[in-house]
Protein backbone atom coordinates (compact mmCIF):
# COMPACT_ATOMS: atom_id res chain seq x y z
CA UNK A 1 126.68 86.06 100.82
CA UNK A 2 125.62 90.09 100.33
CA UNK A 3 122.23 90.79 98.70
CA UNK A 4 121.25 94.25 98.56
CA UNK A 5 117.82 95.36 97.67
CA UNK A 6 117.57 99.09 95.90
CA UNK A 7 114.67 99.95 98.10
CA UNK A 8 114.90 103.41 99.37
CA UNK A 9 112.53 102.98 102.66
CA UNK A 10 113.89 105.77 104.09
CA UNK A 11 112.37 108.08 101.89
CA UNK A 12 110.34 110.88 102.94
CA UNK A 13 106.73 111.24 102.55
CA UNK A 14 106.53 115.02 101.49
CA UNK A 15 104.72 113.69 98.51
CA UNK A 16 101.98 113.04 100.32
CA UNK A 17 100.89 116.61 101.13
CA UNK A 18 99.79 118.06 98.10
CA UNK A 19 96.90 119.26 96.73
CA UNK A 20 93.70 117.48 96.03
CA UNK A 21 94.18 115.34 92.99
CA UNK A 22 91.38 116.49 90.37
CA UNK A 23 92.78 114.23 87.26
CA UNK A 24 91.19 111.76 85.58
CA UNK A 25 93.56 109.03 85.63
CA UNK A 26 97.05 109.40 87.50
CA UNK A 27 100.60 106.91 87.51
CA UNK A 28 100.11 104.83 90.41
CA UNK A 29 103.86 107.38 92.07
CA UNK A 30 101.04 110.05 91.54
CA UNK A 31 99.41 109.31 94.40
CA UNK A 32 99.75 108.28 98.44
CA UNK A 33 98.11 106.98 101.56
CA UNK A 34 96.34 110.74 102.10
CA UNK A 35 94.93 110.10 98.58
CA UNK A 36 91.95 107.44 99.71
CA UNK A 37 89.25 109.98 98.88
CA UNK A 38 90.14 110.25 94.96
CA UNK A 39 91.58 106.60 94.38
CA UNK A 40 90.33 104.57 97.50
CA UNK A 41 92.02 102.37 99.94
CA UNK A 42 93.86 100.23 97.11
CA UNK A 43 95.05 102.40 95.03
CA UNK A 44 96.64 104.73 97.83
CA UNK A 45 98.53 102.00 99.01
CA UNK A 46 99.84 101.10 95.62
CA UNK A 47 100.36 104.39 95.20
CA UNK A 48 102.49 104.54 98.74
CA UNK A 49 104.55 101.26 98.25
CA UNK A 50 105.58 102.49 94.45
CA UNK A 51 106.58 105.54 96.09
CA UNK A 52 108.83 103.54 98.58
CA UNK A 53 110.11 102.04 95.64
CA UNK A 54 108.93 98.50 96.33
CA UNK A 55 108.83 96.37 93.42
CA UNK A 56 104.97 96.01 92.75
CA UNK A 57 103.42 95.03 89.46
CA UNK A 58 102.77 99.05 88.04
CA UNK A 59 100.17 100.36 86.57
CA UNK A 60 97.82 103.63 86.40
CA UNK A 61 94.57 104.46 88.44
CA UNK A 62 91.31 105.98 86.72
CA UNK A 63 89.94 107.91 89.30
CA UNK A 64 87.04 108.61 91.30
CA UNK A 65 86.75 111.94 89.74
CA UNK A 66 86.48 110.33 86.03
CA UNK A 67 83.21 108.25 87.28
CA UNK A 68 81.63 110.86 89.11
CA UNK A 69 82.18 113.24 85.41
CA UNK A 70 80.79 109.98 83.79
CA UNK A 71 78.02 109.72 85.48
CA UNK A 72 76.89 113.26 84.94
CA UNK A 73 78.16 114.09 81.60
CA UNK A 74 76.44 110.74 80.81
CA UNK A 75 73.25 112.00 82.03
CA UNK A 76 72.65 109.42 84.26
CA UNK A 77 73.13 110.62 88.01
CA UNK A 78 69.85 111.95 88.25
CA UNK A 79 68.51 108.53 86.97
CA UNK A 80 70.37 106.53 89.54
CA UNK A 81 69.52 108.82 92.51
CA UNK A 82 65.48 108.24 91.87
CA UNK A 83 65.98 104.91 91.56
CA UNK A 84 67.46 104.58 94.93
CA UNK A 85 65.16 107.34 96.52
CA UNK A 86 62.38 105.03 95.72
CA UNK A 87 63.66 101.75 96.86
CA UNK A 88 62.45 99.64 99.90
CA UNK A 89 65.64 98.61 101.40
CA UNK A 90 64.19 95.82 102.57
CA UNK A 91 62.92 93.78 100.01
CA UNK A 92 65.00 91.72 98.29
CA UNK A 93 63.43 91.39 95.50
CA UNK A 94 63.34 94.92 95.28
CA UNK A 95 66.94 95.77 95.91
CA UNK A 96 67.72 93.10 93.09
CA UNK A 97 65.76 94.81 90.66
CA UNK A 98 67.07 98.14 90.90
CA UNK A 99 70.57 96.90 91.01
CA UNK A 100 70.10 95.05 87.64
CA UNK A 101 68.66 98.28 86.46
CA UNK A 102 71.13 100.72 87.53
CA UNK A 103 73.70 98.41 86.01
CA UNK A 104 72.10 98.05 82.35
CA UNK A 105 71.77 101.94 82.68
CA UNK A 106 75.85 102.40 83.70
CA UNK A 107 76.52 99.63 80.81
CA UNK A 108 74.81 101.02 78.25
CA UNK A 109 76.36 104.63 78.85
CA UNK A 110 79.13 106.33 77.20
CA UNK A 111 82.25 107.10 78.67
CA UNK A 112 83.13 110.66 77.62
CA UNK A 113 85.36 110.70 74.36
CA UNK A 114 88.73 112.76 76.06
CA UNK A 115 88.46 109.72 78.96
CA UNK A 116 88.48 106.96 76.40
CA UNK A 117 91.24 108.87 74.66
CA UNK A 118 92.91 109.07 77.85
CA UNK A 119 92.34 105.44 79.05
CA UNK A 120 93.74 104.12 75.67
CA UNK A 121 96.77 106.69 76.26
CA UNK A 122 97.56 105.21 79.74
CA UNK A 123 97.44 101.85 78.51
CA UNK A 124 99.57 102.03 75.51
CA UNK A 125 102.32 103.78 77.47
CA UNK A 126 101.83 100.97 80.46
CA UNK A 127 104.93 99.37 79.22
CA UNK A 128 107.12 102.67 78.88
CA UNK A 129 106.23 103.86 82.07
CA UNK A 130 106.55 99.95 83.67
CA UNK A 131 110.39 99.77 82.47
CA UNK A 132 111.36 103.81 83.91
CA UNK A 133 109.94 102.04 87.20
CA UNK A 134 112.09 99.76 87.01
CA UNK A 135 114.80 101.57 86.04
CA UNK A 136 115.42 100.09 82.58
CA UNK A 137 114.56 103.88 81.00
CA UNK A 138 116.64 102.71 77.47
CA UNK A 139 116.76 105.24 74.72
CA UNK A 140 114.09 107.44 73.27
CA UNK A 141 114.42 105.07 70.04
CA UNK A 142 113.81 101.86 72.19
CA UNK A 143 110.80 104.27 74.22
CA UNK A 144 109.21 104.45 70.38
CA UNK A 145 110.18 100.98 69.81
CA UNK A 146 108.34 99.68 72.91
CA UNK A 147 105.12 101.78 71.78
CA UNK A 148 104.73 100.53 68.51
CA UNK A 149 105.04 96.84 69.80
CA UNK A 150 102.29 97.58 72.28
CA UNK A 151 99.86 98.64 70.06
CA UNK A 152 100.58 95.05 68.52
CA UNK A 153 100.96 93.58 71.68
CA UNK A 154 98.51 94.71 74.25
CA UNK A 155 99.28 94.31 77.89
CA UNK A 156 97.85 91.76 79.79
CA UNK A 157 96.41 93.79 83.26
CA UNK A 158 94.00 93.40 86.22
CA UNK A 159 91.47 95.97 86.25
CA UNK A 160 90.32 96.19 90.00
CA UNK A 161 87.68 97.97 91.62
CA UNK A 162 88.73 100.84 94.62
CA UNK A 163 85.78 102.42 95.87
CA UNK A 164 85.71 105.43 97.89
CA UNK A 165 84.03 108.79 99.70
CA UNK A 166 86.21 112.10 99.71
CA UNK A 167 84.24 113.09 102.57
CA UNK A 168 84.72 109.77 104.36
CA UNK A 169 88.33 108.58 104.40
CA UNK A 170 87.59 106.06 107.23
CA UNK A 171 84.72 103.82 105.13
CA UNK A 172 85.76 100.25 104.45
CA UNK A 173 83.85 98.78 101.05
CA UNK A 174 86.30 96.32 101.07
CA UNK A 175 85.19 92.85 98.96
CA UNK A 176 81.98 94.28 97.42
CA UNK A 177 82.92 95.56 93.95
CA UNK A 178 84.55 93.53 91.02
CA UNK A 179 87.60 92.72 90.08
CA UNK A 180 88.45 91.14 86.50
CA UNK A 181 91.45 89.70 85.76
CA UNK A 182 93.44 88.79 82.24
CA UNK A 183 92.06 91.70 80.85
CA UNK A 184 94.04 92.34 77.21
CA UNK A 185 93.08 95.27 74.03
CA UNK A 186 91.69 98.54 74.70
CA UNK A 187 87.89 97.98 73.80
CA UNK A 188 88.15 95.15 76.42
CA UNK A 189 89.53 97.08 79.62
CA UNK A 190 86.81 100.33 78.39
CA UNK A 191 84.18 97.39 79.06
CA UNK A 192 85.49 96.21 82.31
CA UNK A 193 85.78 99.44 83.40
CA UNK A 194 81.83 100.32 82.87
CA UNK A 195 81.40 96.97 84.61
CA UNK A 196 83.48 97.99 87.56
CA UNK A 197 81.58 100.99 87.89
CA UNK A 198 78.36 99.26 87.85
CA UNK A 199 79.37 96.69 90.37
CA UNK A 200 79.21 99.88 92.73
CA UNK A 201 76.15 99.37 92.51
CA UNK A 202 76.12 95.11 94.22
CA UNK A 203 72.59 94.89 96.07
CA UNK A 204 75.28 94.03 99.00
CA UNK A 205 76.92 97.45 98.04
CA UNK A 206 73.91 99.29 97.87
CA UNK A 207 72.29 98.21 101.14
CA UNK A 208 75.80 98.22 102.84
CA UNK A 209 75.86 101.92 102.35
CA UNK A 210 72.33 102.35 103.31
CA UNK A 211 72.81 100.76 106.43
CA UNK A 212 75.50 103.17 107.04
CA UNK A 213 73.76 106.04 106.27
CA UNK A 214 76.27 106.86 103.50
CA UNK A 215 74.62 109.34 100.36
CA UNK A 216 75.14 106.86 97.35
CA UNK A 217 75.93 110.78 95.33
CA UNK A 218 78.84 111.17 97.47
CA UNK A 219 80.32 107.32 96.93
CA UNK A 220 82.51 107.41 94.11
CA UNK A 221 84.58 104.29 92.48
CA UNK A 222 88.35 104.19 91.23
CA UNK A 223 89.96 101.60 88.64
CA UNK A 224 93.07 100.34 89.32
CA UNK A 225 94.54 98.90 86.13
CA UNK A 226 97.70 97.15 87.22
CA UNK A 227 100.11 94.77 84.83
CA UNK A 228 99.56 90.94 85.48
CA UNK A 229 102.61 89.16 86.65
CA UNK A 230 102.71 85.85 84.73
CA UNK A 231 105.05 84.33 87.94
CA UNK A 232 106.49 81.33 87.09
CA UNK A 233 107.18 81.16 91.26
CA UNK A 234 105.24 83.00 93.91
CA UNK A 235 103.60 82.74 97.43
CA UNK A 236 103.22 84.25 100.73
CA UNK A 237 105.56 85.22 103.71
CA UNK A 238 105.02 86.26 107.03
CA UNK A 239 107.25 88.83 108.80
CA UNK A 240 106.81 87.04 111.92
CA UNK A 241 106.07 83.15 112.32
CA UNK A 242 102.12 83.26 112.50
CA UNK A 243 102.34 79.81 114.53
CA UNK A 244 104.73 80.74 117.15
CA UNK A 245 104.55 84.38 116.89
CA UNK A 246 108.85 84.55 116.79
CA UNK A 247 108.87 88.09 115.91
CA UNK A 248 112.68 87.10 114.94
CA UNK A 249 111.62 84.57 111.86
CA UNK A 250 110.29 85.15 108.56
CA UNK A 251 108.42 82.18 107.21
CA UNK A 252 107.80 82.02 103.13
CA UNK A 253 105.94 79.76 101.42
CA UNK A 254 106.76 78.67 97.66
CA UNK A 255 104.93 77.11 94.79
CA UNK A 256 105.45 76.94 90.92
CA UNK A 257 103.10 78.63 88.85
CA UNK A 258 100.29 81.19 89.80
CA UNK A 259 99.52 82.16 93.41
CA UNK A 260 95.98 81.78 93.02
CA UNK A 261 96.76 77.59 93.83
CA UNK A 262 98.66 78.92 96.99
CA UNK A 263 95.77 81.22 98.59
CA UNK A 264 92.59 78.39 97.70
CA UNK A 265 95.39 75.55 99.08
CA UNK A 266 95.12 73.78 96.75
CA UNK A 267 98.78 72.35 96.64
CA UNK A 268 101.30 72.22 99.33
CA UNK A 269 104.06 74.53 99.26
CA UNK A 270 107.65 74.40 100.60
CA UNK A 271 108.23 75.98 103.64
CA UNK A 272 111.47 77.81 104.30
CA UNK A 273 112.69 79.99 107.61
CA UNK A 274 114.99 83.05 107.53
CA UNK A 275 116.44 84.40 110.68
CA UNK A 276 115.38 87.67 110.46
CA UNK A 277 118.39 89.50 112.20
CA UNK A 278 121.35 87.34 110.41
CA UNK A 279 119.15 86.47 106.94
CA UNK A 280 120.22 83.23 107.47
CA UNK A 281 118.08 80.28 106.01
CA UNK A 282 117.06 77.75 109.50
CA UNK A 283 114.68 75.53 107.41
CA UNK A 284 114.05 73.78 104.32
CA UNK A 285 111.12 71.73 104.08
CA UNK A 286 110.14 70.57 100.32
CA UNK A 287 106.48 69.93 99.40
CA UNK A 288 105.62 68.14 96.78
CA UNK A 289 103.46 70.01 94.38
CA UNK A 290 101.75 67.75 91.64
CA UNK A 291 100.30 70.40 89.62
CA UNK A 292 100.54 74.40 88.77
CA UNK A 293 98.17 76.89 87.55
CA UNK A 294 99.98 78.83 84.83
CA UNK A 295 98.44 82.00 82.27
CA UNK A 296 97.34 80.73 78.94
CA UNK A 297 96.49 83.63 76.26
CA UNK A 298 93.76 85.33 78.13
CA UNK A 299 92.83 82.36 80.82
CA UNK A 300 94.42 80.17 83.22
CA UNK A 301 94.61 76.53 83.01
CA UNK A 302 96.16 73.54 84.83
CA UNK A 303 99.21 71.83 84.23
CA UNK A 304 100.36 68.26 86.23
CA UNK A 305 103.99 68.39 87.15
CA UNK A 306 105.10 64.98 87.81
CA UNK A 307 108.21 64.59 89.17
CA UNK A 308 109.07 68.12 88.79
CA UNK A 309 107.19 69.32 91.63
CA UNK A 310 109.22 67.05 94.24
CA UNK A 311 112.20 69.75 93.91
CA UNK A 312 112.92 72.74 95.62
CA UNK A 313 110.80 75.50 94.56
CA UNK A 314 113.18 78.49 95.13
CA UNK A 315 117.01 78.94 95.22
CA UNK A 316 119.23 80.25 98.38
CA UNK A 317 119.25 83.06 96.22
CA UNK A 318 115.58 84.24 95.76
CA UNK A 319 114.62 82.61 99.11
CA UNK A 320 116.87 86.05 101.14
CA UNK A 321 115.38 88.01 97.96
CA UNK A 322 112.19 87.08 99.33
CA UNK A 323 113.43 87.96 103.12
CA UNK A 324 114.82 91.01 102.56
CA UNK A 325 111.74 92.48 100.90
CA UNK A 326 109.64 91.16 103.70
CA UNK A 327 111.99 92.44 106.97
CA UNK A 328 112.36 95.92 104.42
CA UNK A 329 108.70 95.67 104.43
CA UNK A 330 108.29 95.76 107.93
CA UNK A 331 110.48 98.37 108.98
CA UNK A 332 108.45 100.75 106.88
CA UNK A 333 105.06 99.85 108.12
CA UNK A 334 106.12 99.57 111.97
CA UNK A 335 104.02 96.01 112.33
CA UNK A 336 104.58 92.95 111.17
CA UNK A 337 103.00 92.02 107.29
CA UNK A 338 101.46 88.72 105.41
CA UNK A 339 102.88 89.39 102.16
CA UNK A 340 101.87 87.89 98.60
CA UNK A 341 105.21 87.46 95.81
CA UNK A 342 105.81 86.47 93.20
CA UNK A 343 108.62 86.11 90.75
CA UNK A 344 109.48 86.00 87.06
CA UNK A 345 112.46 86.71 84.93
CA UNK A 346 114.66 86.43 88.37
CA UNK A 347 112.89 89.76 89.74
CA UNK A 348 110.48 89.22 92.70
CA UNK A 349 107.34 91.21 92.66
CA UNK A 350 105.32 92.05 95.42
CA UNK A 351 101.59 91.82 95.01
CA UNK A 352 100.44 92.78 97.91
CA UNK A 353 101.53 93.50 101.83
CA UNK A 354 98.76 93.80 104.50
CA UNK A 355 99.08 93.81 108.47
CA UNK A 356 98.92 90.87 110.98
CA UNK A 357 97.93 91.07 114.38
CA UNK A 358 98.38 87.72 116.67
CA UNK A 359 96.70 86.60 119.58
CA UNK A 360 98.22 83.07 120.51
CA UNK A 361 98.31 80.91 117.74
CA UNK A 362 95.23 82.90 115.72
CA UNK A 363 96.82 84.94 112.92
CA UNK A 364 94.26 87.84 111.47
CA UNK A 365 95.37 89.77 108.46
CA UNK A 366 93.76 93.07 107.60
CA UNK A 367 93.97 93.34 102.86
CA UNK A 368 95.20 97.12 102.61
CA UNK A 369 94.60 96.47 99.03
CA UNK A 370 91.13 96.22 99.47
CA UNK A 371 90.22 98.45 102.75
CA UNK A 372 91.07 102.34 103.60
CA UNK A 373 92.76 101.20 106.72
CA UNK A 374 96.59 102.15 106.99
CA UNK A 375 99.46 101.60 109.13
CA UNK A 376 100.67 104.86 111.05
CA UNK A 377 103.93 105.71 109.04
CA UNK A 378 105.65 106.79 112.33
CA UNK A 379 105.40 106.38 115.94
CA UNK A 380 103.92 103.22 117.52
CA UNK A 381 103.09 100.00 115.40
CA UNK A 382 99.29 100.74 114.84
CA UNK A 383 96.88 98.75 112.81
């Protein structure tokens, strides 16, 4: 059986060296792993696997120069620095307090007119700009076509937070802003984005960067607004087995519905094994799932399977789909990856791809997503 992939790995990474991004919002190909200090750790890695032509869920990135001219065309910098200048670190009650404060101020701002404009002009064209991706570029009729339905139809995206310092490419905030998910309509996503730029502003987030002796004027935050993948399949894989360590397996795991069921464990999965070097399929092993967690409008709810989740989650077919993403996956990054798919409409997504290391039987994953560290492109596996 011959599957081929149309993932151009091989590519080189001349679009990395550019010059400083100064736009307001930028395509998630717009960007690249040196591009942490505009659109933070998750967004450069989109940015980088879109660029490798990995099939991720697309989307656009408001960046962190569109909060930091928020903030002071808002007139509210100044507000939020003597707030902080004045705050005992190390009261609690305290740090609550101005957190709740410098919130309410961010939330009851207004985000400048030409960056609504353009937030509302990203978003309708989400869907264009999704199917050129994914090279289904149609005619400029079925371009128009596709517009008009969207401003019927919203999108359905995940607007994520991506914090960052130009000046300090290295920080981690990983975990401590918001994330907000089944976000649909314009005035909805303008809110969420206010409310991810006031959770930069966490009493964890606040004393974190205190503690590091970080200037809260220089920490700016990105929005990632990426398409949801309603996956009517999904799970993880492992580029290596994270039991044994066989660097010569690749171990999936498969479960109907949403992955969110998958990552809390709150079903068991099948298990499959690939041989990495011959993509041939050494295990089978068929859990029985008894119920799924599937998108409904705006929400998610639960659905019992019955019988239905005794069988097979995935086909031959999508289980070497799966493999040859993950071993493609590898040999770009130079270290072996814990991966997060998912599939719908026969395509297989890839949600995110982070790096393992292993010591014995402990696996330890690293969320590039969510954290400014990268793998070294080149050269010697690195973490």
């Amino acid at each position: 059986m011959n599957f081929s992939i149309p993932l151009d790995l091989k590519t080189k990474f001349s679009y990395f060296e550019r010059m400083p991004i100064k736009k307001s919002i930028v395509w998630f190909e717009e960007v690249g792993k040196n591009d942490v200090g505009i659109v933070g750790g998750k967004g450069a890695n989109l940015g980088e696997m879109v660029n490798v032509s990995l099939p991720i869920p697309y989307g656009f990135i408001i960046t962190a120069q569109a909060y930091f001219d928020f903030i002071e065309k808002a007139g509210i910098k100044n507000k939020i620095i003597a707030l902080l200048s004045k705050l005992n670190y190390e009261n609690s009650h305290e740090l609550e307090q101005a957190s709740k404060h410098i919130g309410e101020i961010i939330i009851a701002s207004e985000l400048p007119k030409n960056l609504v404009k353009e937030i509302i002009n990203f978003y309708e064209n989400l869907e264009i700009k999704e199917n050129k991706y994914f090279k289904n570029n149609g005619s400029f009729l079925k371009s128009g076509i596709a517009k008009i339905k969207s401003l019927y139809k919203s999108p359905l995206v995940a607007v994520r937070s991506s914090a960052t310092a130009e000046d300090l490419p290295t920080a981690s905030f990983a975990g401590q802003q918001d994330t907000y998910l089944n976000v649909k309509g314009e005035a909805y996503l303008l809110k969420k984005v206010k409310e991810c730029y006031a959770s930069l502003f966490t009493q964890r987030a606040i004393y974190y960067r205190h503690e590091q002796k970080f200037d809260h004027s220089k920490v700016g935050l990105a929005v990632v607004v990426q398409r949801m993948i309603e996956s009517e399949k999904s799970g993880v894989a492992f580029s290596i087995d994270p039991v044994t360590n066989n660097k010569n397996k690749i171990v999936i795991e498969a479960i109907f519905g949403l992955g969110e069921y998958i990552v809390q464990g709150r079903v068991t999965p099948d298990h499959y094994e690939v041989d990495k070097r011959s993509l041939v399929i050494t295990k089978k092993e068929v859990g029985k799932q008894d119920v799924k967690f599937v998108k409904s409008n705006i929400s998610n709810k639960e659905v019992k399977l019955g019988k239905a989740g005794s069988v097979i989650k995935l086909s031959d077919q999508e289980i070497l789909k799966v493999a040859l993403l993950v071993r493609d996956i590898e040999n770009h990054y130079y270290f072996p990856q814990d991966i997060e798919w998912a599939i719908k409409n026969n395509r297989v997504y890839i949600i995110q791809s982070r790096p393992i290391t292993t010591t014995g039987n402990k696996t330890d994953s690293t969320d590039l997503t969510d954290s400014t560290v990268f793998p070294i492109l080149s050269g010697s596996p690195a973490k």
